[in-house]
N, C-alpha and C. Protein backbone atom coordinates (compact mmCIF):
# COMPACT_ATOMS: atom_id res chain seq x y z
N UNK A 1 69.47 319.30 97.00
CA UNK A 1 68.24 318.54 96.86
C UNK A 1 67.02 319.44 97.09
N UNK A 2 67.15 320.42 98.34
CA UNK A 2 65.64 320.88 98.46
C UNK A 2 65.88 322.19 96.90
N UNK A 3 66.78 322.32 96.08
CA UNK A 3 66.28 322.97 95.39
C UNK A 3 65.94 322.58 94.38
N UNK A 4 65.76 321.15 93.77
CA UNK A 4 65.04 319.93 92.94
C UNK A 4 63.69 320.50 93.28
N UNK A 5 63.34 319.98 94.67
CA UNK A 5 62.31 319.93 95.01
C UNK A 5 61.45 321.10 95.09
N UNK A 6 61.71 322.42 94.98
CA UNK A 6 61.30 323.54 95.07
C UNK A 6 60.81 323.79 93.79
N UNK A 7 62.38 323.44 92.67
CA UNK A 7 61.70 323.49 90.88
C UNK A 7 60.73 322.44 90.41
N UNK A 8 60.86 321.59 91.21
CA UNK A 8 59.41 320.51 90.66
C UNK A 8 58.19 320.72 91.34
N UNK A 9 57.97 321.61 92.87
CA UNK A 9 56.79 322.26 93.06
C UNK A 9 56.50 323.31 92.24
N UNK A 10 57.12 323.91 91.61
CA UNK A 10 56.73 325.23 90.53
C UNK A 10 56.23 324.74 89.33
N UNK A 11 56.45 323.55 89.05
CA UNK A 11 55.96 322.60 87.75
C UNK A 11 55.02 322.65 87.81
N UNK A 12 54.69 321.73 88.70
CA UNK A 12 53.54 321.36 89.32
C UNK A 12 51.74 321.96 88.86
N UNK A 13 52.05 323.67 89.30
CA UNK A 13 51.07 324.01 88.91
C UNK A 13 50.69 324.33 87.32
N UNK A 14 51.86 323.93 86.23
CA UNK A 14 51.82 324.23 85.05
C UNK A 14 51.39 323.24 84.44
N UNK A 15 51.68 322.01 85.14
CA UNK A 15 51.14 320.14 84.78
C UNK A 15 49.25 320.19 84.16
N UNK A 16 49.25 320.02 83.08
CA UNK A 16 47.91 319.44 83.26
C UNK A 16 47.14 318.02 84.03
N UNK A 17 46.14 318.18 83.64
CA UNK A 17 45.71 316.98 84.78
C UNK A 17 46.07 315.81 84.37
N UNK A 18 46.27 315.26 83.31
CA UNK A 18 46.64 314.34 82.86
C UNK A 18 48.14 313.63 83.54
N UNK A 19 49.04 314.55 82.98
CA UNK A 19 50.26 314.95 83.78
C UNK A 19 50.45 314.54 85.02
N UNK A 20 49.60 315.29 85.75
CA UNK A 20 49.24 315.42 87.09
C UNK A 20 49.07 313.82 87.72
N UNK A 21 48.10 313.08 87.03
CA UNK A 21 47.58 311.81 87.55
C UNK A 21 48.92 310.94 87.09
N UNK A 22 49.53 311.33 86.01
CA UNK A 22 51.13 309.95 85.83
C UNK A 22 52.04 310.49 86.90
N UNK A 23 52.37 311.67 87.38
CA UNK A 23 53.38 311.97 88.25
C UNK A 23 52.48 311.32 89.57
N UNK A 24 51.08 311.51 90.06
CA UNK A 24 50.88 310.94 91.03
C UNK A 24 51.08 309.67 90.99
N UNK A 25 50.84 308.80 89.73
CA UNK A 25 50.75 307.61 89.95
C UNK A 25 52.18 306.96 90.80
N UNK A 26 53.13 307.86 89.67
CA UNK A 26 54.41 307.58 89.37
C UNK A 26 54.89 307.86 91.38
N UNK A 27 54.37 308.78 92.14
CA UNK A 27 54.76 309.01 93.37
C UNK A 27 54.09 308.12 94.36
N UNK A 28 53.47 307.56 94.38
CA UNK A 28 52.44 306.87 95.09
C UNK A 28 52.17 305.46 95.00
N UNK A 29 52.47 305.04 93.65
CA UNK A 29 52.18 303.38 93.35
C UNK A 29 51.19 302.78 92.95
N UNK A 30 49.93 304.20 92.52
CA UNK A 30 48.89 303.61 92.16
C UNK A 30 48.02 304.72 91.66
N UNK A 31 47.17 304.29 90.55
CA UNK A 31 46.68 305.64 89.54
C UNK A 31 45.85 306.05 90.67
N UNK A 32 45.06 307.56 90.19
CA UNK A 32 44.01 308.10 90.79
C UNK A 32 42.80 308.72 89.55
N UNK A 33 41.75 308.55 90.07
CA UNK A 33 40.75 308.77 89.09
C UNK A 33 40.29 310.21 88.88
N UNK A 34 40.48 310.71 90.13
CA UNK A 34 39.91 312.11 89.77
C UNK A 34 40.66 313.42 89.00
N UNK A 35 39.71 314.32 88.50
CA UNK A 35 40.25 315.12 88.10
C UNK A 35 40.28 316.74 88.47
N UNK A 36 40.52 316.34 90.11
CA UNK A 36 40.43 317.85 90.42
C UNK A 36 42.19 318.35 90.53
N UNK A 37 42.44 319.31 89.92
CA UNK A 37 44.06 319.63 89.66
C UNK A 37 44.67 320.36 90.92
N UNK A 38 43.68 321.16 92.07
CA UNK A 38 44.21 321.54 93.00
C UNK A 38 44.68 319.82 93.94
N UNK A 39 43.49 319.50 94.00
CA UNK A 39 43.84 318.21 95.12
C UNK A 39 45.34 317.61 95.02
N UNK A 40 44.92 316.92 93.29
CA UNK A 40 46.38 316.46 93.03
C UNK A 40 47.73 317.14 93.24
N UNK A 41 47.47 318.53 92.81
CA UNK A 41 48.97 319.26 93.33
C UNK A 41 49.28 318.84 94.30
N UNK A 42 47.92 319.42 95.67
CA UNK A 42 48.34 319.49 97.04
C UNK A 42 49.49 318.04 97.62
N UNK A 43 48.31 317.31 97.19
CA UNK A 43 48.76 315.71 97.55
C UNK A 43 50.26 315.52 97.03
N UNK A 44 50.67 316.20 95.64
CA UNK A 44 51.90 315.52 95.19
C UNK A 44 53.35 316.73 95.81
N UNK A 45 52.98 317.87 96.24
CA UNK A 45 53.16 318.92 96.51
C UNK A 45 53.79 318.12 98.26
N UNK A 46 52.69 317.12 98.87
CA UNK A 46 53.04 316.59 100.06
C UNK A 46 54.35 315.56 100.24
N UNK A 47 54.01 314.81 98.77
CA UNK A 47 54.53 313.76 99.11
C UNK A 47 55.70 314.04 98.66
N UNK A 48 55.87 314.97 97.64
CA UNK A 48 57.38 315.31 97.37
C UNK A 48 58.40 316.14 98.70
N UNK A 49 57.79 317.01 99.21
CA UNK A 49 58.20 317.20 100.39
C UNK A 49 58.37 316.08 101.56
N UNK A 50 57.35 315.76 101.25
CA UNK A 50 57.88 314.14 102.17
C UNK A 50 59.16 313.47 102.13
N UNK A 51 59.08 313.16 101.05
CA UNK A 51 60.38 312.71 100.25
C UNK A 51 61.85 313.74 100.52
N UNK A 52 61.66 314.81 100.16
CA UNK A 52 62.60 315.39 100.14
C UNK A 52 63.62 315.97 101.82
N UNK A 53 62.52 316.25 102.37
CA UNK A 53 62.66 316.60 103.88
C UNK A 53 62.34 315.40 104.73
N UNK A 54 61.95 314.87 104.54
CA UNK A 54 61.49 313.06 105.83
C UNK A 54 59.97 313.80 106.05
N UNK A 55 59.70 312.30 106.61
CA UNK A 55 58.33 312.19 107.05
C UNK A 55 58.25 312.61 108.20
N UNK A 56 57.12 312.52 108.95
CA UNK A 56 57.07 312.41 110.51
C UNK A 56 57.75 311.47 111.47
N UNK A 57 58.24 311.80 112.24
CA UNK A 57 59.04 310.86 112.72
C UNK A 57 58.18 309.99 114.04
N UNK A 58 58.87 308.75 114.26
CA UNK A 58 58.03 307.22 114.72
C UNK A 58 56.81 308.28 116.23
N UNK A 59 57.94 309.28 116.91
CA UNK A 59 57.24 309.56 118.27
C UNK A 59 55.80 310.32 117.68
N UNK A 60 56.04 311.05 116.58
CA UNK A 60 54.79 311.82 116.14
C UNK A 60 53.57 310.78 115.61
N UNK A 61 54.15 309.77 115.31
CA UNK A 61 53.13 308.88 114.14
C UNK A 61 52.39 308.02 115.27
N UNK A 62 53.11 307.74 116.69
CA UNK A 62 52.91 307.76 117.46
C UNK A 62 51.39 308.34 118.51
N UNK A 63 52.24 309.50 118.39
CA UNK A 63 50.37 310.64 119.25
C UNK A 63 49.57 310.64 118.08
N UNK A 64 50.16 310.95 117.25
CA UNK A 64 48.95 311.42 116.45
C UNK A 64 47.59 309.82 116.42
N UNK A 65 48.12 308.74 116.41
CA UNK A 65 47.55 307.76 116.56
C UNK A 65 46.44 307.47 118.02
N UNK A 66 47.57 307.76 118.92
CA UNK A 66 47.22 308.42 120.27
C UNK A 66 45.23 308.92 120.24
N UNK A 67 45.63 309.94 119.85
CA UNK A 67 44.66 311.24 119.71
C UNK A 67 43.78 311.21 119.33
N UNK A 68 44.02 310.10 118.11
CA UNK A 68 42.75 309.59 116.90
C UNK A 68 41.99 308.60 117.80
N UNK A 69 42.54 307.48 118.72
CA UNK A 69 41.92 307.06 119.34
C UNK A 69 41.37 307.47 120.46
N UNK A 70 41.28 308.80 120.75
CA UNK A 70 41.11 308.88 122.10
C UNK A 70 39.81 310.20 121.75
N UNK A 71 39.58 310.58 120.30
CA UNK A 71 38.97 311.53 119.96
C UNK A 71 37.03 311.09 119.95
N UNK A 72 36.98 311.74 120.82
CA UNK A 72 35.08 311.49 120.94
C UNK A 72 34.56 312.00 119.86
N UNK A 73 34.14 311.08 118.82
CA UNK A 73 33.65 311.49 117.32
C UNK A 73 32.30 311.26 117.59
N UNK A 74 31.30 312.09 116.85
CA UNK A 74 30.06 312.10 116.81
C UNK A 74 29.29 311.33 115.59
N UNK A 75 28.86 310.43 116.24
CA UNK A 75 28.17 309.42 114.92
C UNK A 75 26.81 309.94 114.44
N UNK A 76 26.26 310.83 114.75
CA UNK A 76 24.97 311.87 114.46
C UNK A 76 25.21 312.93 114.45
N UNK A 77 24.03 313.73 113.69
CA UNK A 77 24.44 315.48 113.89
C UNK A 77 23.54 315.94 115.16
N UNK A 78 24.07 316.68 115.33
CA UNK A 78 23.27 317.12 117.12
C UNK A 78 21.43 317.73 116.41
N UNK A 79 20.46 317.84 117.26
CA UNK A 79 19.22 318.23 117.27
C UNK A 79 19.41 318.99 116.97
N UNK A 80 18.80 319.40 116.03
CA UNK A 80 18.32 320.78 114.81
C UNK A 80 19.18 321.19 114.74
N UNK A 81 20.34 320.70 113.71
CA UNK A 81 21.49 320.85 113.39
C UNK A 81 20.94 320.90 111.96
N UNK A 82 19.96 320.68 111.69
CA UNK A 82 19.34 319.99 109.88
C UNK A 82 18.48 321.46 110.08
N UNK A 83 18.54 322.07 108.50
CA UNK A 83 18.03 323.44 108.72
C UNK A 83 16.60 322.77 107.78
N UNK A 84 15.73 323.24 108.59
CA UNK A 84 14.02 322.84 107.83
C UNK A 84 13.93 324.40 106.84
N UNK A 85 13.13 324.62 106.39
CA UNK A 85 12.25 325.67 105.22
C UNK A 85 11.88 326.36 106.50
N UNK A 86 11.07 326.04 107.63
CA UNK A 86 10.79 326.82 108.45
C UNK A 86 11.71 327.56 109.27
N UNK A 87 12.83 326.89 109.31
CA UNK A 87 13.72 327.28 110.35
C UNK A 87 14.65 328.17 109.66
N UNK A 88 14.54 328.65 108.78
CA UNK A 88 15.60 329.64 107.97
C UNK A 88 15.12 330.85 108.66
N UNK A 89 16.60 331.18 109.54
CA UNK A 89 16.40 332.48 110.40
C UNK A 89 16.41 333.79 109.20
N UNK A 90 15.69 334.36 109.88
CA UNK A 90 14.85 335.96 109.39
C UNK A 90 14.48 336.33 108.73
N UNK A 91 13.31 335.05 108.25
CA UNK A 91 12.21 334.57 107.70
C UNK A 91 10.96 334.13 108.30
N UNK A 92 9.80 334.59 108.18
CA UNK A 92 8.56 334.01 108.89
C UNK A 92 8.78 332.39 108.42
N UNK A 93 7.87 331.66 108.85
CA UNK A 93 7.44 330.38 108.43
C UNK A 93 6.62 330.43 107.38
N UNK A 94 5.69 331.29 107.99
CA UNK A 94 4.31 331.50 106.80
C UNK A 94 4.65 331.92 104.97
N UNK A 95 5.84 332.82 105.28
CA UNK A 95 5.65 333.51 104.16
C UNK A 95 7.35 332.46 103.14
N UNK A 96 7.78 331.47 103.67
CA UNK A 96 8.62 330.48 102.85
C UNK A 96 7.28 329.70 102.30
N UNK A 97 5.91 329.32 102.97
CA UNK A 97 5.37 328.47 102.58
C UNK A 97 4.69 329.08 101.04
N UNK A 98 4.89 330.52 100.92
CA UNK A 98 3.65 331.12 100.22
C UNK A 98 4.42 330.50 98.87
N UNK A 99 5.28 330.34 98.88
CA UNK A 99 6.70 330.59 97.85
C UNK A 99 5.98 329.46 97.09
């Protein structure tokens, strides 16, 4: 089996995008709109390994849930985190304005 799965990751990158979006559909259960061809690999690249080797198992799906809740996310960007025209280091102020 993992050597199925090894010759259908080598496909993979030969698939056009078209391709790409019926095998995802076909892995997943539901089309996708975009057309970026790395993403889709990655994603189908996952789920076939998923498939082929198992998923995460219950204790991992577990913390990882854990972690997500317990993770102090920042709902703003910190103070002068936003780069102004003036603030472009090793640059005067004066001489961005002349521009």
């Amino acid at each position: 089996m993992d050597h199925d799965w090894q010759n259908e990751l080598a496909e993979l990158t030969h698939m056009g995008v078209s391709e790409l979006r019926g095998k995802y559909a076909e892995l997943f259960g539901e089309p996708t709109r975009t057309g970026n061809k790395t993403w889709l690999v990655r994603r189908i690249a996952w789920r076939l390994q998923a498939l082929a080797q198992g998923d995460l198992s219950e204790r991992a799906r577990q913390r990882a849930e854990e972690l997500a809740q317990d993770a102090d996310l920042r709902l703003t960007a910190p103070r002068g985190a936003i780069a102004t025209p003036s603030a472009t280091p090793g640059r005067p102020a004066d001489s961005q304005a002349a521009r």
